[in-house]
Structure formats: C-alpha cells, structure tokens
N, C-alpha and C. Protein backbone atom coordinates (compact mmCIF):
# COMPACT_ATOMS: atom_id res chain seq x y z
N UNK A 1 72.61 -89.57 -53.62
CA UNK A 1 71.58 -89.07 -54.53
C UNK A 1 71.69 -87.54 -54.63
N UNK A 2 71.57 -86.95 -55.61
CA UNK A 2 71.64 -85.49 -56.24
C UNK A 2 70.34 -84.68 -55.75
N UNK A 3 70.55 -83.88 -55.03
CA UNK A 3 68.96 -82.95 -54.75
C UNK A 3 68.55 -82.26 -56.20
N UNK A 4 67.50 -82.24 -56.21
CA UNK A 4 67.07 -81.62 -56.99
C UNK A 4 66.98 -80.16 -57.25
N UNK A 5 67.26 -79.36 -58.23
CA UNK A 5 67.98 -77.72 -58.20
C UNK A 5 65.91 -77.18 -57.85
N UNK A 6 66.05 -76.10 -57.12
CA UNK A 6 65.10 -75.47 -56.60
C UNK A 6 64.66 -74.68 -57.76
N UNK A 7 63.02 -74.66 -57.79
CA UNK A 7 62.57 -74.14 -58.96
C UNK A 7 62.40 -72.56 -57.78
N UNK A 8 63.07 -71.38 -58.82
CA UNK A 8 63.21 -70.29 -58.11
C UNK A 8 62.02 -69.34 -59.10
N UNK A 9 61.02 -68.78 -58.03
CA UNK A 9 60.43 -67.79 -58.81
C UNK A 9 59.76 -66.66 -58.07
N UNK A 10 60.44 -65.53 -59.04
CA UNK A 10 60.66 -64.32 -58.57
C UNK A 10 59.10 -63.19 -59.24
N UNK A 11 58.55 -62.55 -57.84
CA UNK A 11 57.17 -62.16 -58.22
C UNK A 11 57.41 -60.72 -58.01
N UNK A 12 58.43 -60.22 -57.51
CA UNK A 12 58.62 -58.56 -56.96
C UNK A 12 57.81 -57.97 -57.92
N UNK A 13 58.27 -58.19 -59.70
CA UNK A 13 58.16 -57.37 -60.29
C UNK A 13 56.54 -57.40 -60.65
N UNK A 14 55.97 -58.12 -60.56
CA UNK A 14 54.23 -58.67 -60.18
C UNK A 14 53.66 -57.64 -59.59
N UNK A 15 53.99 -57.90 -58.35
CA UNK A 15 53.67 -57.00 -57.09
C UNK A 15 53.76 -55.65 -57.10
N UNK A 16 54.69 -55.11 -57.31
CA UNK A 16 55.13 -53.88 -58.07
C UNK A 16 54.05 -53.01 -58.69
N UNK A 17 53.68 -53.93 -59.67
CA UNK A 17 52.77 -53.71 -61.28
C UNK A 17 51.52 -53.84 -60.63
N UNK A 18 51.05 -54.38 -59.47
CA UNK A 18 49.89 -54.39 -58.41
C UNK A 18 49.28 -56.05 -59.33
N UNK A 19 49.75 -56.33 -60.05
CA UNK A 19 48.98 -58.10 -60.66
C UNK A 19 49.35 -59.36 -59.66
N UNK A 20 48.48 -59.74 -59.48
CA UNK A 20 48.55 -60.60 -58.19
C UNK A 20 49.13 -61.94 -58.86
N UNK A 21 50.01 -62.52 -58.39
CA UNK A 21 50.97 -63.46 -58.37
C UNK A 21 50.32 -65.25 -58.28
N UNK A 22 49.23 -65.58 -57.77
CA UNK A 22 48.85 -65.98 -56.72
C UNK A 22 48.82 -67.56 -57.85
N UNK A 23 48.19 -67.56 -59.09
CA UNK A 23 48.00 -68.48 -59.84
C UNK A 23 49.47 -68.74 -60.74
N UNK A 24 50.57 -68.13 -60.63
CA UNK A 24 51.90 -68.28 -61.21
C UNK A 24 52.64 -68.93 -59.90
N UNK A 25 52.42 -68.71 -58.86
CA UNK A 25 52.95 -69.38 -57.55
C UNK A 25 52.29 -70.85 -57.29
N UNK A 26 51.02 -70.99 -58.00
CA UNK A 26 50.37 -72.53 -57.77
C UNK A 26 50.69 -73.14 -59.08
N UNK A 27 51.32 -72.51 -60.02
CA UNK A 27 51.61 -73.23 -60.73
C UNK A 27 52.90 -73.78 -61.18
N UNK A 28 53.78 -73.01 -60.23
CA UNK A 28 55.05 -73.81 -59.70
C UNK A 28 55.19 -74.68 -58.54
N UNK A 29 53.97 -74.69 -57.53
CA UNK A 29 54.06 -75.43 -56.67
C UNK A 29 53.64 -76.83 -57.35
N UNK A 30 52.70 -76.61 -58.71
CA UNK A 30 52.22 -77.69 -58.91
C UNK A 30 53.17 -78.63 -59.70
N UNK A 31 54.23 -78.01 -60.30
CA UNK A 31 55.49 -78.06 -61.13
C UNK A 31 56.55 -78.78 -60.38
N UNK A 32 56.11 -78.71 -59.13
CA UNK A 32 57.70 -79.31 -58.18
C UNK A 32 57.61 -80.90 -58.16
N UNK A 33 58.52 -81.28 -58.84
CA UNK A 33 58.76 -83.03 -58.27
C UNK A 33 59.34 -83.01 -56.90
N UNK A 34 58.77 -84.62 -56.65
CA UNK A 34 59.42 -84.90 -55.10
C UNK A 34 60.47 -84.78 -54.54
N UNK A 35 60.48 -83.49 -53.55
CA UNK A 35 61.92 -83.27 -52.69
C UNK A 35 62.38 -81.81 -53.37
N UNK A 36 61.24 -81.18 -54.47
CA UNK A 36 62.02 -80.06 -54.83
C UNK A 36 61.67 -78.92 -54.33
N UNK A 37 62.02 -78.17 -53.71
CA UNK A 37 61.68 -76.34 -53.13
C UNK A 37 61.27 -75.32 -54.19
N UNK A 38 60.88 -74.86 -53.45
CA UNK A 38 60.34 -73.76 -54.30
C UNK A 38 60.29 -72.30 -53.43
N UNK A 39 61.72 -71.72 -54.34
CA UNK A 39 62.04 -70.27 -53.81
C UNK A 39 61.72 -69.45 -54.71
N UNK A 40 60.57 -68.59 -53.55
CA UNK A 40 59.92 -67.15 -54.36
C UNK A 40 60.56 -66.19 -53.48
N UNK A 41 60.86 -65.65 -54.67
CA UNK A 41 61.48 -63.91 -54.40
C UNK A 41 60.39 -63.11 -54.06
N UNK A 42 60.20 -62.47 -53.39
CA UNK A 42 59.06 -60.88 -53.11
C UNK A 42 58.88 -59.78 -52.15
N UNK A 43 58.22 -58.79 -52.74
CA UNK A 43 58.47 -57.75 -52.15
C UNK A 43 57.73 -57.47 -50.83
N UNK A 44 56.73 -58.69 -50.41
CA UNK A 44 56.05 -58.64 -49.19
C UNK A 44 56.05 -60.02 -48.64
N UNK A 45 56.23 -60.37 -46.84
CA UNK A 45 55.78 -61.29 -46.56
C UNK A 45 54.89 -61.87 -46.78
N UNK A 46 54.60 -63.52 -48.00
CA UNK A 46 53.65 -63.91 -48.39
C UNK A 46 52.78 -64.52 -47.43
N UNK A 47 52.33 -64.34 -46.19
CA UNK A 47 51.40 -64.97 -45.06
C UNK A 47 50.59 -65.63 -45.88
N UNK A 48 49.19 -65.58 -46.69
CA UNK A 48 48.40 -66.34 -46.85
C UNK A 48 49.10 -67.25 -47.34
N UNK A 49 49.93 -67.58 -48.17
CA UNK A 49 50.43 -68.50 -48.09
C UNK A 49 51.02 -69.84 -47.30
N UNK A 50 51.24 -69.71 -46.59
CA UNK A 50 51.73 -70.63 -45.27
C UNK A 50 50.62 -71.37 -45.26
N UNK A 51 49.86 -70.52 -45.00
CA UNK A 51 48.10 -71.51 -44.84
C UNK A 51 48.09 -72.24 -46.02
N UNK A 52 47.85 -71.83 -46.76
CA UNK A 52 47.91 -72.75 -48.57
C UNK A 52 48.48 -73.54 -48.54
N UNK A 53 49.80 -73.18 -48.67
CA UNK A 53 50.39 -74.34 -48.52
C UNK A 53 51.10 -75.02 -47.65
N UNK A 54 50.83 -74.69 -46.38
CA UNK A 54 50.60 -75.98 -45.22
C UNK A 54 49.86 -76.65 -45.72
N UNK A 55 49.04 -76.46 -45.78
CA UNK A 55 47.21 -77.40 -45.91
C UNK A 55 47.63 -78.22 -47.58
N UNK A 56 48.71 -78.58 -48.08
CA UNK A 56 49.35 -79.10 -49.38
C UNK A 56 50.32 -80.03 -48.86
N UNK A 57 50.74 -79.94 -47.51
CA UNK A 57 52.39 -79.95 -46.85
C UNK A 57 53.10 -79.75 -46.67
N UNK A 58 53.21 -78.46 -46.76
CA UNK A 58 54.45 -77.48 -47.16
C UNK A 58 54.84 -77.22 -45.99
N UNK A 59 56.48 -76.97 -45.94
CA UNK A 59 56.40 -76.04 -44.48
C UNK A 59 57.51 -74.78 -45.27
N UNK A 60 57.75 -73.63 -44.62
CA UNK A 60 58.19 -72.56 -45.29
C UNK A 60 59.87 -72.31 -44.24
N UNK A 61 61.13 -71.93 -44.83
CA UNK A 61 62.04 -70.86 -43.86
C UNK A 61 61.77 -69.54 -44.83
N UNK A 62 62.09 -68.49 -43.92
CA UNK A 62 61.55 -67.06 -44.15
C UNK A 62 62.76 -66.32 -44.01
N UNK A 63 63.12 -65.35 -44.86
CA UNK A 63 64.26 -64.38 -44.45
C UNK A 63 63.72 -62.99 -45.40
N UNK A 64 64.06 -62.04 -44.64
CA UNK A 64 64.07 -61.09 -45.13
C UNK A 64 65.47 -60.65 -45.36
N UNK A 65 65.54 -59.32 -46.59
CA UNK A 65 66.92 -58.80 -46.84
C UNK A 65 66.87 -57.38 -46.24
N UNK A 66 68.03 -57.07 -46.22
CA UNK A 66 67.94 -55.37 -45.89
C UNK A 66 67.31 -54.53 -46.60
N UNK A 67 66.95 -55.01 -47.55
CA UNK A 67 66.35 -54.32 -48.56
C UNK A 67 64.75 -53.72 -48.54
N UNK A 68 64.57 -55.39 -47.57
CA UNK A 68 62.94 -54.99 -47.30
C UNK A 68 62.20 -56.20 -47.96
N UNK A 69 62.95 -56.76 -48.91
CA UNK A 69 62.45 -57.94 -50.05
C UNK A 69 62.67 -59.57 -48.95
N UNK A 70 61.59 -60.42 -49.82
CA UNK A 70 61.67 -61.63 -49.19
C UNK A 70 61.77 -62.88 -49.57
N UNK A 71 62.47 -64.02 -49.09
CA UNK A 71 63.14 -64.92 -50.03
C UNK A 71 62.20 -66.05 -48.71
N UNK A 72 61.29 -67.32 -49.51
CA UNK A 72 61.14 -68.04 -48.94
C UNK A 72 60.83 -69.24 -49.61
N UNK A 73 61.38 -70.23 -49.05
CA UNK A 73 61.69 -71.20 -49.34
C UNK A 73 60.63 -72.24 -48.70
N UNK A 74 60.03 -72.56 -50.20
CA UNK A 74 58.90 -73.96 -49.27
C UNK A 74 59.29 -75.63 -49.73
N UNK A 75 59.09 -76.49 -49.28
CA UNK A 75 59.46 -77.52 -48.87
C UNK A 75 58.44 -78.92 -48.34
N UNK A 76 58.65 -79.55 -48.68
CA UNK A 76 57.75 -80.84 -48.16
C UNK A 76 58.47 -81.67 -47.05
N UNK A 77 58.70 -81.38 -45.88
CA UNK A 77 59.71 -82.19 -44.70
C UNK A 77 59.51 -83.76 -44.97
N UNK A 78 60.57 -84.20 -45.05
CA UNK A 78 60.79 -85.52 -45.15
C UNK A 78 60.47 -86.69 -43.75
C-alpha cells in the first residue's frame, strides 16, 4: 500500500508578519486522511501544540535546523 504524501504547511512567513497561524494549522489537521502527517514549517517551537493535538491523537518528531527554524511532523501512531 502507497503512504499517503504529507500535507506540508509552512507558517514562518505568518509568524514573521506577527498573524497567528493557529486556525490554518487546524485546518490542515482537519484536512488529513487516515495515516497522513502533517509537516509544519516554523519559526518557533510550536509547544501548545503537542497538547492540542495529543488530546486529537497526535504524537509529534521535532527537529530543529541550524537556522533556528522548525520542522515537525505530526502523526496518528498506528
């Protein structure tokens, strides 16, 4: 079976502009079919998040770049 391609969405430039992200991020979480990730790009560790969406089922991997920017990837564990 084919995984499904990760809906990727990128908020740096959000954040940046100081407009909070928060209802464009639930509305790709709400967008994901079963088994699909959802990688947001940004310029700060999203913490409240984890809580959110744990409490949905989510679980998160976290990486930062040298840059300072952050790529995390959420997920529904099988």
């Amino acid at each position: 079976m084919r995984m499904t391609e990760p809906i990727v969405l990128d908020v740096r430039e959000d954040l940046r502009r100081g407009r909070e992200p928060f209802h464009k991020i639930m509305a790709a979480v709400d967008a994901l079919a079963p088994g699909q990730e959802l990688i947001l790009l940004c310029s700060l560790e999203p913490r409240p998040l984890y809580k959110v969406l744990g409490a949905k089922g989510f679980s998160h991997r976290t990486e930062e770049s040298d840059d300072g920017d952050w790529k995390v990837t959420f997920f529904r564990p099988e």
